[in-house]
N, C-alpha and C. Protein backbone atom coordinates (compact mmCIF):
# COMPACT_ATOMS: atom_id res chain seq x y z
N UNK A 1 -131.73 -171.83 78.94
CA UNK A 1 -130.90 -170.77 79.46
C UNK A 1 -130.10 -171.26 80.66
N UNK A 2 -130.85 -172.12 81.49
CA UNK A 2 -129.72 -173.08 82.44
C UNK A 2 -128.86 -173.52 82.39
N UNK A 3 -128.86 -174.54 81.12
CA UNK A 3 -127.90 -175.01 80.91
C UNK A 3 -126.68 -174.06 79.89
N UNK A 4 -126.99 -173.33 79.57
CA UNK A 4 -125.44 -171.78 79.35
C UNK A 4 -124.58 -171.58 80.65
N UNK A 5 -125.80 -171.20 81.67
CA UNK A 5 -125.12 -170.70 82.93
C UNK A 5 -124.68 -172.17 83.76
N UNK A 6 -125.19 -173.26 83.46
CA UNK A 6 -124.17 -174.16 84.39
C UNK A 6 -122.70 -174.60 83.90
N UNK A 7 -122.38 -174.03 82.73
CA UNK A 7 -121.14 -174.43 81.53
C UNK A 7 -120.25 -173.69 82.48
N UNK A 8 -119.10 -174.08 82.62
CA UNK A 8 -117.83 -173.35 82.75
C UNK A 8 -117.42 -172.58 82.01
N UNK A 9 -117.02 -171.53 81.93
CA UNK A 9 -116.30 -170.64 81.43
C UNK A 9 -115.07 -170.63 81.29
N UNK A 10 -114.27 -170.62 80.26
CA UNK A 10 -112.86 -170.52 80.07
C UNK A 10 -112.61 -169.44 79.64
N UNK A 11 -111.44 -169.20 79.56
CA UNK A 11 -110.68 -168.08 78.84
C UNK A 11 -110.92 -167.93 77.35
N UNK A 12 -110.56 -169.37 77.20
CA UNK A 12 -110.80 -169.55 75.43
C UNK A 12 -112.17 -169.15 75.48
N UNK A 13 -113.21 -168.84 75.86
CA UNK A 13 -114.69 -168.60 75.75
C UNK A 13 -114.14 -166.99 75.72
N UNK A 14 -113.40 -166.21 75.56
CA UNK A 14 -113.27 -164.88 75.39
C UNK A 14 -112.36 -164.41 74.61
N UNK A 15 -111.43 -164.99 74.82
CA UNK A 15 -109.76 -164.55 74.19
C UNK A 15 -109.89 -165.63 73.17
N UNK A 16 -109.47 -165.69 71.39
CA UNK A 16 -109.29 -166.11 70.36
C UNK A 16 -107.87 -166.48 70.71
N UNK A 17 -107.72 -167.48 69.68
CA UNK A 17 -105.92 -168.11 70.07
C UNK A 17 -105.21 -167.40 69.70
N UNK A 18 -103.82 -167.31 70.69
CA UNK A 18 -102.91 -166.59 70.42
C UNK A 18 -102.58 -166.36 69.18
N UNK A 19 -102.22 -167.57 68.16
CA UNK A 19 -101.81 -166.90 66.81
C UNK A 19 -103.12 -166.30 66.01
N UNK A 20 -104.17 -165.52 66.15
CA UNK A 20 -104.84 -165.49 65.39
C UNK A 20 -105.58 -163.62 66.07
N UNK A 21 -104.28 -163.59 67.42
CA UNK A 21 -104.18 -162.03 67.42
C UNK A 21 -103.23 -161.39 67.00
N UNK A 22 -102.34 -161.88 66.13
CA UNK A 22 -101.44 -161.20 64.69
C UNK A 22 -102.02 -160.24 64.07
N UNK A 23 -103.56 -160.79 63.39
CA UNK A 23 -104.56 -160.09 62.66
C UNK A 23 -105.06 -159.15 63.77
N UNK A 24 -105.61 -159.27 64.35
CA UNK A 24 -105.91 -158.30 65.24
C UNK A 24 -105.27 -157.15 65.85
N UNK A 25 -104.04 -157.64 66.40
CA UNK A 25 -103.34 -156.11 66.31
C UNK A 25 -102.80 -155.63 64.57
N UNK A 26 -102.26 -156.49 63.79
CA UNK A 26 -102.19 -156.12 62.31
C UNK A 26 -103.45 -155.01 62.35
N UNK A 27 -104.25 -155.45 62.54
CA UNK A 27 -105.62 -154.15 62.36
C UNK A 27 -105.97 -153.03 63.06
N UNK A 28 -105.20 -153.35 63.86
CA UNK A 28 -104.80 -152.46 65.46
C UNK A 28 -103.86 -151.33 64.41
N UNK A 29 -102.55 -151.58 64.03
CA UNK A 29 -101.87 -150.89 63.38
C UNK A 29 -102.50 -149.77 62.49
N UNK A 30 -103.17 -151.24 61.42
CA UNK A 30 -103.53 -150.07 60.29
C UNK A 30 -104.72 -148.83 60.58
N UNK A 31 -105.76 -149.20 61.35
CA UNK A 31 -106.15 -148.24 62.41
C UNK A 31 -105.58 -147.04 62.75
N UNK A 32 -104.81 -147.29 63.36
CA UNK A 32 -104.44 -146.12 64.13
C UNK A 32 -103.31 -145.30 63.09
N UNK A 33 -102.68 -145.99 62.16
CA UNK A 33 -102.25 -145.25 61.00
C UNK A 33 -103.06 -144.37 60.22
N UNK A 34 -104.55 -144.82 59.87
CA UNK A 34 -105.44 -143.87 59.26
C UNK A 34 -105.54 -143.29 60.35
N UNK A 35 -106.01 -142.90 61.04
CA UNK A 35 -106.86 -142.23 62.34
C UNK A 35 -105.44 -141.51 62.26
N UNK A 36 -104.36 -141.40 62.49
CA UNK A 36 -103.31 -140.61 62.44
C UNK A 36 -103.36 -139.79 61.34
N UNK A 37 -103.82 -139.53 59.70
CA UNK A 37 -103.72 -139.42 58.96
C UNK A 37 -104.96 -138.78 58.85
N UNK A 38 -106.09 -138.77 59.11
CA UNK A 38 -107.26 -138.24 59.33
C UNK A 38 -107.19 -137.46 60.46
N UNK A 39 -106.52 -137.89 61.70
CA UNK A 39 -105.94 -136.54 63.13
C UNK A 39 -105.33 -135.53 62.51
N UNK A 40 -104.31 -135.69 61.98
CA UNK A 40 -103.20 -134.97 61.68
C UNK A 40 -103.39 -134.06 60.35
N UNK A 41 -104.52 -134.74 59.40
CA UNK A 41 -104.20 -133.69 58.66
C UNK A 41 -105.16 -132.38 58.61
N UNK A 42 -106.20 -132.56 58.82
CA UNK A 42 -106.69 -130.68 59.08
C UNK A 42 -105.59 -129.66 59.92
N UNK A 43 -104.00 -130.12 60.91
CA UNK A 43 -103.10 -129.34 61.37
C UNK A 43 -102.24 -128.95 60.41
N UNK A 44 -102.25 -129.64 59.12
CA UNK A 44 -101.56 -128.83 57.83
C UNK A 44 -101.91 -127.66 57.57
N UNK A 45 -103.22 -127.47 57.36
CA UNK A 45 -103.62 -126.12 57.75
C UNK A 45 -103.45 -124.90 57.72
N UNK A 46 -102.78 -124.26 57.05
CA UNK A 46 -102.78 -123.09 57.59
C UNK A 46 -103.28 -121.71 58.11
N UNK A 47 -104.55 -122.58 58.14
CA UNK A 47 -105.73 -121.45 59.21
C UNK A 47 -105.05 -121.83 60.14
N UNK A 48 -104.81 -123.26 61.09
CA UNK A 48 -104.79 -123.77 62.38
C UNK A 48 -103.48 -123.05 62.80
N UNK A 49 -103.23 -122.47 64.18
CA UNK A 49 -102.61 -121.46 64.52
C UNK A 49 -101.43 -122.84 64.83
N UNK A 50 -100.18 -122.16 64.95
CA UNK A 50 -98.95 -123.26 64.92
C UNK A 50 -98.99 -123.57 66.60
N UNK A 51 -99.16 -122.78 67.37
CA UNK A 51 -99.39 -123.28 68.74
C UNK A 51 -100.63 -124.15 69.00
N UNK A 52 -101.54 -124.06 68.39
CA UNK A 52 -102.57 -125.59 68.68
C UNK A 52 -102.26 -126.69 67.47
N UNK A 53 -100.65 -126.65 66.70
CA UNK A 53 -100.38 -127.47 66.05
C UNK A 53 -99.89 -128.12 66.97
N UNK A 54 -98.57 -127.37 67.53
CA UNK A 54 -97.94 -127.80 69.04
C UNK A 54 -98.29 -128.45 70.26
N UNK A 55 -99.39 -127.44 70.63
CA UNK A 55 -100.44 -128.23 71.69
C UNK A 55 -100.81 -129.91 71.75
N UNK A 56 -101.10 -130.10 69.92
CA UNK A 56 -102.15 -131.24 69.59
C UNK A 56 -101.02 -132.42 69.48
N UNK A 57 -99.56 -131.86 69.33
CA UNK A 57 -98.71 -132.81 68.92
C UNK A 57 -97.63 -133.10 70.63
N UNK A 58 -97.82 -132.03 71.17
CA UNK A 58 -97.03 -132.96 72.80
C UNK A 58 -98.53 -133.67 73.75
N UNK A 59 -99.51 -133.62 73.72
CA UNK A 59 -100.68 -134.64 74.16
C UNK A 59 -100.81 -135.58 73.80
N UNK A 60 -100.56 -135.72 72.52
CA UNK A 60 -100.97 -136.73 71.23
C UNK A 60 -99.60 -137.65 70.97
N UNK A 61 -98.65 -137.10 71.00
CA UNK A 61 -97.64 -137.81 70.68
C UNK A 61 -97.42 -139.25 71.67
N UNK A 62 -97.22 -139.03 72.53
CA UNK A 62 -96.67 -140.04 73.90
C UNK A 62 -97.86 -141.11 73.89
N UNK A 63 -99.43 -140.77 73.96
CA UNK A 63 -100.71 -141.60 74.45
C UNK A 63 -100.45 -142.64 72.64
N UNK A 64 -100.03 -141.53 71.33
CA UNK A 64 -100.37 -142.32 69.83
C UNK A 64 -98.62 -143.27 70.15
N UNK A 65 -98.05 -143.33 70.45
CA UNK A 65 -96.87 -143.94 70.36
C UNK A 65 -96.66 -145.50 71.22
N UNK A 66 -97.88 -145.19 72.38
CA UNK A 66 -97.83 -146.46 72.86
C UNK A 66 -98.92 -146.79 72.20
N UNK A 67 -99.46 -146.92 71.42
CA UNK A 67 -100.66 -147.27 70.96
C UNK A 67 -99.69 -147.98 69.73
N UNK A 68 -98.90 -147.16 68.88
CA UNK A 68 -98.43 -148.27 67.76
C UNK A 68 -97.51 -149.29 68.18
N UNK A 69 -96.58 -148.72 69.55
CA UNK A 69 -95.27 -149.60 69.45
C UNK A 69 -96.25 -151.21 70.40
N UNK A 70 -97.12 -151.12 71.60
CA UNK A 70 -98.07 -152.11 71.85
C UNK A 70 -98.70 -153.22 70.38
N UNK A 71 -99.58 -152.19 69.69
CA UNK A 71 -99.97 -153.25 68.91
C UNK A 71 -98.65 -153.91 68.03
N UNK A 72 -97.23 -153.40 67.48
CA UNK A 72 -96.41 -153.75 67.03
C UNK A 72 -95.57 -155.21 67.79
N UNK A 73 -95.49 -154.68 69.14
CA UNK A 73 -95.22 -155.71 69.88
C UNK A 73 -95.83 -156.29 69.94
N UNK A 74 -97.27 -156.54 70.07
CA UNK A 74 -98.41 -157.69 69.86
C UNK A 74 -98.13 -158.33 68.86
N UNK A 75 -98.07 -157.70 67.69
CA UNK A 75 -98.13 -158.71 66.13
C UNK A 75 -96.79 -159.28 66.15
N UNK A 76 -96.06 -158.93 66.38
CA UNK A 76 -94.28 -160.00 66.68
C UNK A 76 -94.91 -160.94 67.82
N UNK A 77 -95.04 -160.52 69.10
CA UNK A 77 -95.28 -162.13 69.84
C UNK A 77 -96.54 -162.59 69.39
N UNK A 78 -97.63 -162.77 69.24
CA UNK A 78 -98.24 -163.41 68.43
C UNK A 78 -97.89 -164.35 67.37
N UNK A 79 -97.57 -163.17 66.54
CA UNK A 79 -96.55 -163.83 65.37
C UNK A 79 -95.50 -165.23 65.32
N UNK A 80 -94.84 -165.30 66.13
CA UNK A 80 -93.59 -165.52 67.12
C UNK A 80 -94.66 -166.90 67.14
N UNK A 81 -96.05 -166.77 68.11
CA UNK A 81 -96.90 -167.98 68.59
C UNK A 81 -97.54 -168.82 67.42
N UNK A 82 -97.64 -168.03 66.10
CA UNK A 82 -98.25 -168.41 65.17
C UNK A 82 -97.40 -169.32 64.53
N UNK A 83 -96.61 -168.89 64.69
CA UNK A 83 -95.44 -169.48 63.58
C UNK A 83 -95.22 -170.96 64.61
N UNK A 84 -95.11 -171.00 66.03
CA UNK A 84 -94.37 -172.27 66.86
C UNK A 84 -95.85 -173.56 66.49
N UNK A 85 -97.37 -172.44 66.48
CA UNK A 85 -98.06 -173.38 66.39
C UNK A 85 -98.20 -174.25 65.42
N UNK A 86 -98.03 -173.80 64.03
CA UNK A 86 -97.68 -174.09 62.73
C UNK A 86 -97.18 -175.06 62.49
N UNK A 87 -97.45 -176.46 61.23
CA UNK A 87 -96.39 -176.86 61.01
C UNK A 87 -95.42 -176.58 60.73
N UNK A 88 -94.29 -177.30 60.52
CA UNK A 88 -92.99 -176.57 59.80
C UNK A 88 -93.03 -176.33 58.64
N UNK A 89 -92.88 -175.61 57.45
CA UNK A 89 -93.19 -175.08 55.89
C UNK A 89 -94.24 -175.04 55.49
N UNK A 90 -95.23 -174.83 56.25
CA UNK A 90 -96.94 -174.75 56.17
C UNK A 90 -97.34 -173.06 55.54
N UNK A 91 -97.90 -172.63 54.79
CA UNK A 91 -98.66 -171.51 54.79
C UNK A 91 -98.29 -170.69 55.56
N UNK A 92 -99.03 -171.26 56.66
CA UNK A 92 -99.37 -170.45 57.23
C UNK A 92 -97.88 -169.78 58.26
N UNK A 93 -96.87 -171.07 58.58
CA UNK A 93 -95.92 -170.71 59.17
C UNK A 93 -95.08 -169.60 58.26
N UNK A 94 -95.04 -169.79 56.98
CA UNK A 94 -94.50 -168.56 56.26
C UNK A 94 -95.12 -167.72 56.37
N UNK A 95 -96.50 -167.70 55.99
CA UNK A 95 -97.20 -166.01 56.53
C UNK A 95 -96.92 -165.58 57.68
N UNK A 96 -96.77 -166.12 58.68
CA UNK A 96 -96.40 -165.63 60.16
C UNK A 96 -95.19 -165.02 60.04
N UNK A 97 -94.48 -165.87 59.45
CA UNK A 97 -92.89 -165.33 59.66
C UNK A 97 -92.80 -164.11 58.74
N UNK A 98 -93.49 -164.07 57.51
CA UNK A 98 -93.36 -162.49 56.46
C UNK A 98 -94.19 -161.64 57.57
N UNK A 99 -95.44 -161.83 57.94
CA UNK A 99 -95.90 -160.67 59.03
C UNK A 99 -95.15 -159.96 60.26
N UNK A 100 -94.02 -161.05 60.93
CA UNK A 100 -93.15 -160.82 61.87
C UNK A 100 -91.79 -159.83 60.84
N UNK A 101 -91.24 -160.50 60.14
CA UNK A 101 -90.84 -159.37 58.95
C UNK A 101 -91.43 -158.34 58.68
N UNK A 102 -92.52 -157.92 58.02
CA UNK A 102 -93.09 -156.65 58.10
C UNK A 102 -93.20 -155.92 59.20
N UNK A 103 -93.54 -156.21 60.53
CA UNK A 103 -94.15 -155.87 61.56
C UNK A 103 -92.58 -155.07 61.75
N UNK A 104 -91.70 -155.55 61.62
CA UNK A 104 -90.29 -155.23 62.53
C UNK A 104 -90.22 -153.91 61.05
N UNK A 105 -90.58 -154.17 60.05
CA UNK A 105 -90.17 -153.25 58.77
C UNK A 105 -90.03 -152.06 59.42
N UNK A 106 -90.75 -152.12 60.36
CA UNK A 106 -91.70 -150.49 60.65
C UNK A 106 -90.77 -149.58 61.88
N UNK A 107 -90.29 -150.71 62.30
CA UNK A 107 -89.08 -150.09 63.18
C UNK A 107 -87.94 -150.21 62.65
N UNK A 108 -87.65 -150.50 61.43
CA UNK A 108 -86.33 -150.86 60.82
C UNK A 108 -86.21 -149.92 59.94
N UNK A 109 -87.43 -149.26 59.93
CA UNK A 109 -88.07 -147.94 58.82
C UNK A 109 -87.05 -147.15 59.52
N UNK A 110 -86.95 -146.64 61.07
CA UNK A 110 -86.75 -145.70 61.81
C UNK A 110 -84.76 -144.55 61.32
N UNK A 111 -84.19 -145.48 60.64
CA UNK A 111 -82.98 -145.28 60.81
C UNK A 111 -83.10 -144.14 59.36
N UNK A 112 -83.74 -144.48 58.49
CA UNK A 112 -84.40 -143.80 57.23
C UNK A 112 -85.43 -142.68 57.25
N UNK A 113 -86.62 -143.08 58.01
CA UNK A 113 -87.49 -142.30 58.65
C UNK A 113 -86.64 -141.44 59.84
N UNK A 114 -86.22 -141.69 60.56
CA UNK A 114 -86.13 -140.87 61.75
C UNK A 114 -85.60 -139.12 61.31
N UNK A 115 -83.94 -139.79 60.23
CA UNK A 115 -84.08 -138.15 60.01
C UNK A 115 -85.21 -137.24 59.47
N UNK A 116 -85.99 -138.21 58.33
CA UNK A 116 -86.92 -137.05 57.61
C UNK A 116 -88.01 -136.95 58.86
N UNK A 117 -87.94 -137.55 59.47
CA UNK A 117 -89.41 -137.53 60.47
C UNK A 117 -88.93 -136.26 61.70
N UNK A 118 -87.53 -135.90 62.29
CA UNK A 118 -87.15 -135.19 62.84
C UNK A 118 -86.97 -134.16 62.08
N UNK A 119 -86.58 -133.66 60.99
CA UNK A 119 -86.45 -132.85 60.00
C UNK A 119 -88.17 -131.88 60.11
N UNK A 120 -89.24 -132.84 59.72
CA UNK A 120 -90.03 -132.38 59.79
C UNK A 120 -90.91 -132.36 60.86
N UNK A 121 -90.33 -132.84 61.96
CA UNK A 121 -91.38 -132.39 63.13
C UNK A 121 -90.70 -131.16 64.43
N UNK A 122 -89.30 -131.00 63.72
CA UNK A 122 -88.55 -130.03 63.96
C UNK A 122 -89.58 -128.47 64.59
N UNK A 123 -89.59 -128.21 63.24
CA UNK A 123 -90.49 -126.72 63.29
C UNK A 123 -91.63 -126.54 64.41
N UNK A 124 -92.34 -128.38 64.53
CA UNK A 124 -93.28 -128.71 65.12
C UNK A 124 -93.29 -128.42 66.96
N UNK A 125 -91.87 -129.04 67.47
CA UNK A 125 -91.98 -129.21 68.64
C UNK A 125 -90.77 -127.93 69.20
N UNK A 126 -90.12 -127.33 67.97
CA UNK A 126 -89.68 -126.00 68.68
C UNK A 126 -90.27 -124.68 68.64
N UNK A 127 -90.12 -124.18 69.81
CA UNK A 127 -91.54 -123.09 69.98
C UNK A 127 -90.82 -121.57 69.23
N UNK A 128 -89.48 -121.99 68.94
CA UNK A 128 -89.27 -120.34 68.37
C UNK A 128 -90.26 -119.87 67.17
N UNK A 129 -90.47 -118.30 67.27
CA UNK A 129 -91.36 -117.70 66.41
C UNK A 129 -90.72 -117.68 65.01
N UNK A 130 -89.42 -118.23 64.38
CA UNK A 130 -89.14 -118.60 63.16
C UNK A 130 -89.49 -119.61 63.02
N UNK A 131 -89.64 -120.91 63.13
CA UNK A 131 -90.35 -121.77 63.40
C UNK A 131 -91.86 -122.22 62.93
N UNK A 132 -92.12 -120.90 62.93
CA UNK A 132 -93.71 -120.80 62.94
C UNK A 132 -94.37 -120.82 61.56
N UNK A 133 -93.30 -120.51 60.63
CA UNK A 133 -93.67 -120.83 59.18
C UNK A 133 -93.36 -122.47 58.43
N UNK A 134 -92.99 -122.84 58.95
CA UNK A 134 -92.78 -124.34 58.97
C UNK A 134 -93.41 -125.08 59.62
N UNK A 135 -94.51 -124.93 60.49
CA UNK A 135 -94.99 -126.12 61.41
C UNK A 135 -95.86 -126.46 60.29
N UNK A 136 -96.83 -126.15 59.76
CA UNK A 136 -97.78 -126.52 58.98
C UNK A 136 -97.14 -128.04 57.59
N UNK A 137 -95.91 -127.65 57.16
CA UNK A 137 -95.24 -127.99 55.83
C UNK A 137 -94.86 -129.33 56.64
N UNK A 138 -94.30 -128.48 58.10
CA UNK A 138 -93.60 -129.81 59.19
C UNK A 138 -94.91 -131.39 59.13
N UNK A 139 -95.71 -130.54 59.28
CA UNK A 139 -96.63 -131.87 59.70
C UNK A 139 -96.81 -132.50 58.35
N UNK A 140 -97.41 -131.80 57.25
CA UNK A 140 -97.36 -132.19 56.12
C UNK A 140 -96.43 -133.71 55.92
N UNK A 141 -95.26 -133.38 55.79
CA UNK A 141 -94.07 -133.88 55.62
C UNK A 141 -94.28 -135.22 56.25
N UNK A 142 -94.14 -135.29 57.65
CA UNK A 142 -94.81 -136.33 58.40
C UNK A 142 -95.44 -137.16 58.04
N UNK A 143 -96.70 -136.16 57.55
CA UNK A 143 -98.28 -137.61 57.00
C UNK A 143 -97.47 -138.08 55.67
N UNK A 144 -96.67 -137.26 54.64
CA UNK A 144 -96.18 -138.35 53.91
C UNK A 144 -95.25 -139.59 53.91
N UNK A 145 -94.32 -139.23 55.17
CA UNK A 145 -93.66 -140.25 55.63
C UNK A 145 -94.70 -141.42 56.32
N UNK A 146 -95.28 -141.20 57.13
CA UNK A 146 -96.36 -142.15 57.68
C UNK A 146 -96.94 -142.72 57.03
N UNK A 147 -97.33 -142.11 55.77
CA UNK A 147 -98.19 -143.19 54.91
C UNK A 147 -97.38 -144.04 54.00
N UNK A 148 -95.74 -143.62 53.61
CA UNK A 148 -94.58 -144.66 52.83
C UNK A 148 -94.66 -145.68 54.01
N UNK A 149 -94.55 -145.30 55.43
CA UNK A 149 -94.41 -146.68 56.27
C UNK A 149 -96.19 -147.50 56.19
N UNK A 150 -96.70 -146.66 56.17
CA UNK A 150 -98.08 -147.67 56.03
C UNK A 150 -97.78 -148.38 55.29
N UNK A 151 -98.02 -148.10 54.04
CA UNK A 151 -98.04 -149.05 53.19
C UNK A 151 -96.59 -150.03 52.29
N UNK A 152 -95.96 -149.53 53.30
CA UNK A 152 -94.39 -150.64 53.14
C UNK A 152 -94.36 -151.38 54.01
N UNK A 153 -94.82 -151.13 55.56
CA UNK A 153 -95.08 -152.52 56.29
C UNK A 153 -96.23 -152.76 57.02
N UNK A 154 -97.36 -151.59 57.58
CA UNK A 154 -98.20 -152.13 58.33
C UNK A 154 -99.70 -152.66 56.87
N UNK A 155 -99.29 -152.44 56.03
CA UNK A 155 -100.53 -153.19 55.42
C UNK A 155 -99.85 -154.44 54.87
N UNK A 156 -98.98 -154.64 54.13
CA UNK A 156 -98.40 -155.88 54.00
C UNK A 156 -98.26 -156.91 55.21
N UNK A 157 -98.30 -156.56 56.81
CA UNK A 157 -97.97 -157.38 57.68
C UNK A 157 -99.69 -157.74 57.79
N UNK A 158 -100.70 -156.65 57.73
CA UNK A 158 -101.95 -157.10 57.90
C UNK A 158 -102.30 -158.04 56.90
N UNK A 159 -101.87 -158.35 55.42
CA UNK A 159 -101.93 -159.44 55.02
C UNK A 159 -101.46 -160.85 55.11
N UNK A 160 -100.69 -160.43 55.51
CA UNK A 160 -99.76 -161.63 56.25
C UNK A 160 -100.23 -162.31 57.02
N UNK A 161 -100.73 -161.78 58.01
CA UNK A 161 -101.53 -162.03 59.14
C UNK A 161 -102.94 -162.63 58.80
N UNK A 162 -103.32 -161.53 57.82
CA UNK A 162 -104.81 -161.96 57.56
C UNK A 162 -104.89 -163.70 56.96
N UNK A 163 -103.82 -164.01 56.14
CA UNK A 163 -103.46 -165.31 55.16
C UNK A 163 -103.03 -166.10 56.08
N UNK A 164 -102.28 -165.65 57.42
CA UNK A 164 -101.87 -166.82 58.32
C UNK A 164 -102.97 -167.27 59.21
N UNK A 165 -103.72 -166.41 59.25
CA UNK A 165 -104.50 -166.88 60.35
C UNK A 165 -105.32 -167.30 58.99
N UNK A 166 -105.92 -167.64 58.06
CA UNK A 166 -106.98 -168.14 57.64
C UNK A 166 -106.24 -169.47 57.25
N UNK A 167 -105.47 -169.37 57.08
CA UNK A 167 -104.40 -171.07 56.92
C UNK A 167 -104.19 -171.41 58.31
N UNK A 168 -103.98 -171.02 58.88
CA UNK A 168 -104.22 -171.61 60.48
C UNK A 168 -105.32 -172.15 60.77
N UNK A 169 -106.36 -171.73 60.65
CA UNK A 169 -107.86 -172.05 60.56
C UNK A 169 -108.12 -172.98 60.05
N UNK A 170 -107.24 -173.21 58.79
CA UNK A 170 -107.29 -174.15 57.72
C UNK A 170 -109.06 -173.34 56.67
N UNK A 171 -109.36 -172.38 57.07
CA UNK A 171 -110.24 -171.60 55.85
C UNK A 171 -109.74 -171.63 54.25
C-alpha cells in the first residue's frame, strides 16, 4: 500500500485521453435525449394541468440546454483531438471525422427543426387561456421531433465515436 501512495499522480491517472472523450460525451448526449423523452412525456398528459406543463418547461428548459449544447461541444473538440491524434486515413480518423459530422447534424437539424419545434412549443410557453388546449399535443409534437434528431445524429455520432475510439485503442 506504500508503494501506491509514494507514485505520483498525474492527470492521466484520472482524465482518459482526450480523443476517447468523444464517446463519452457521445453518451452524454444520448442520455440526456432519453431522460428528455422519459421527463417530458407523462406532460403529454392530459390529466397534467397546462400550467405545471409550463412551470416544468421554463426551469427545465435553460439547466436541459446547457447540458446538450456542452456535451455537443465536447464531442466536436474532442472529436477535432481524435481525428489530429490519428493517423491520416486511419479508421479511426474517419470515425472521428463522421462523429464530428453527426455531432454538428444536430445543430444543422435546427433550421428544419426550429420551425416545427417553435410551432409546437408555442402553446407551451404562451400563457394565454386559448393556448391551453394545445400545450399537451405541443409537447407531444416536440418528443417526436427530438427523437427524428436522436436518432439522425446523436446515436449515429455515438457510433462513431464508439468505433473511433476502439480503433484508436487499436481494440
Amino acid at each position: 500500500m506504500s508503494s501506491l501512495l509514494s507514485q505520483p499522480l498525474a492527470i492521466s491517472s484520472f482524465v482518459p485521453p482526450l480523443p476517447l472523450l468523444g464517446l463519452i460525451t457521445s453518451t452524454s448526449a444520448l442520455v440526456v435525449a432519453y431522460c428528455e423523452t422519459i421527463f417530458l412525456g407523462p406532460l403529454a398528459d392530459p390529466s397534467v394541468s397546462p400550467a405545471a406543463v409550463r412551470t416544468v418547461w421554463r426551469k427545465c428548459f435553460f439547466p436541459g440546454f446547457l447540458a446538450v449544447a456542452s456535451s455537443r461541444i465536447g464531442s466536436v473538440v474532442s472529436g477535432i483531438a481524435g481525428y489530429k491524434a490519428s493517423p491520416p486515413d486511419s479508421p479511426a480518423a474517419v470515425l472521428y471525422t463522421a462523429g464530428i459530422a453527426f455531432t454538428v447534424a444536430h445543430f444543422a437539424f435546427l433550421p428544419w427543426g426550429e420551425k416545427k419545434a417553435s410551432a409546437a412549443l408555442d402553446p407551451i410557453l404562451n400563457d394565454k387561456a386559448e393556448a391551453d388546449t394545445k400545450v399537451h399535443e405541443g409537447n407531444k409534437k416536440f418528443i417526436r421531433i427530438d427523437k427524428v434528431r436522436t436518432f439522425l445524429s446523436e446515436a449515429p455520432a455515438f457510433l462513431c465515436f464508439l468505433g473511433a475510439s476502439l480503433a484508436y485503442l487499436q481494440i
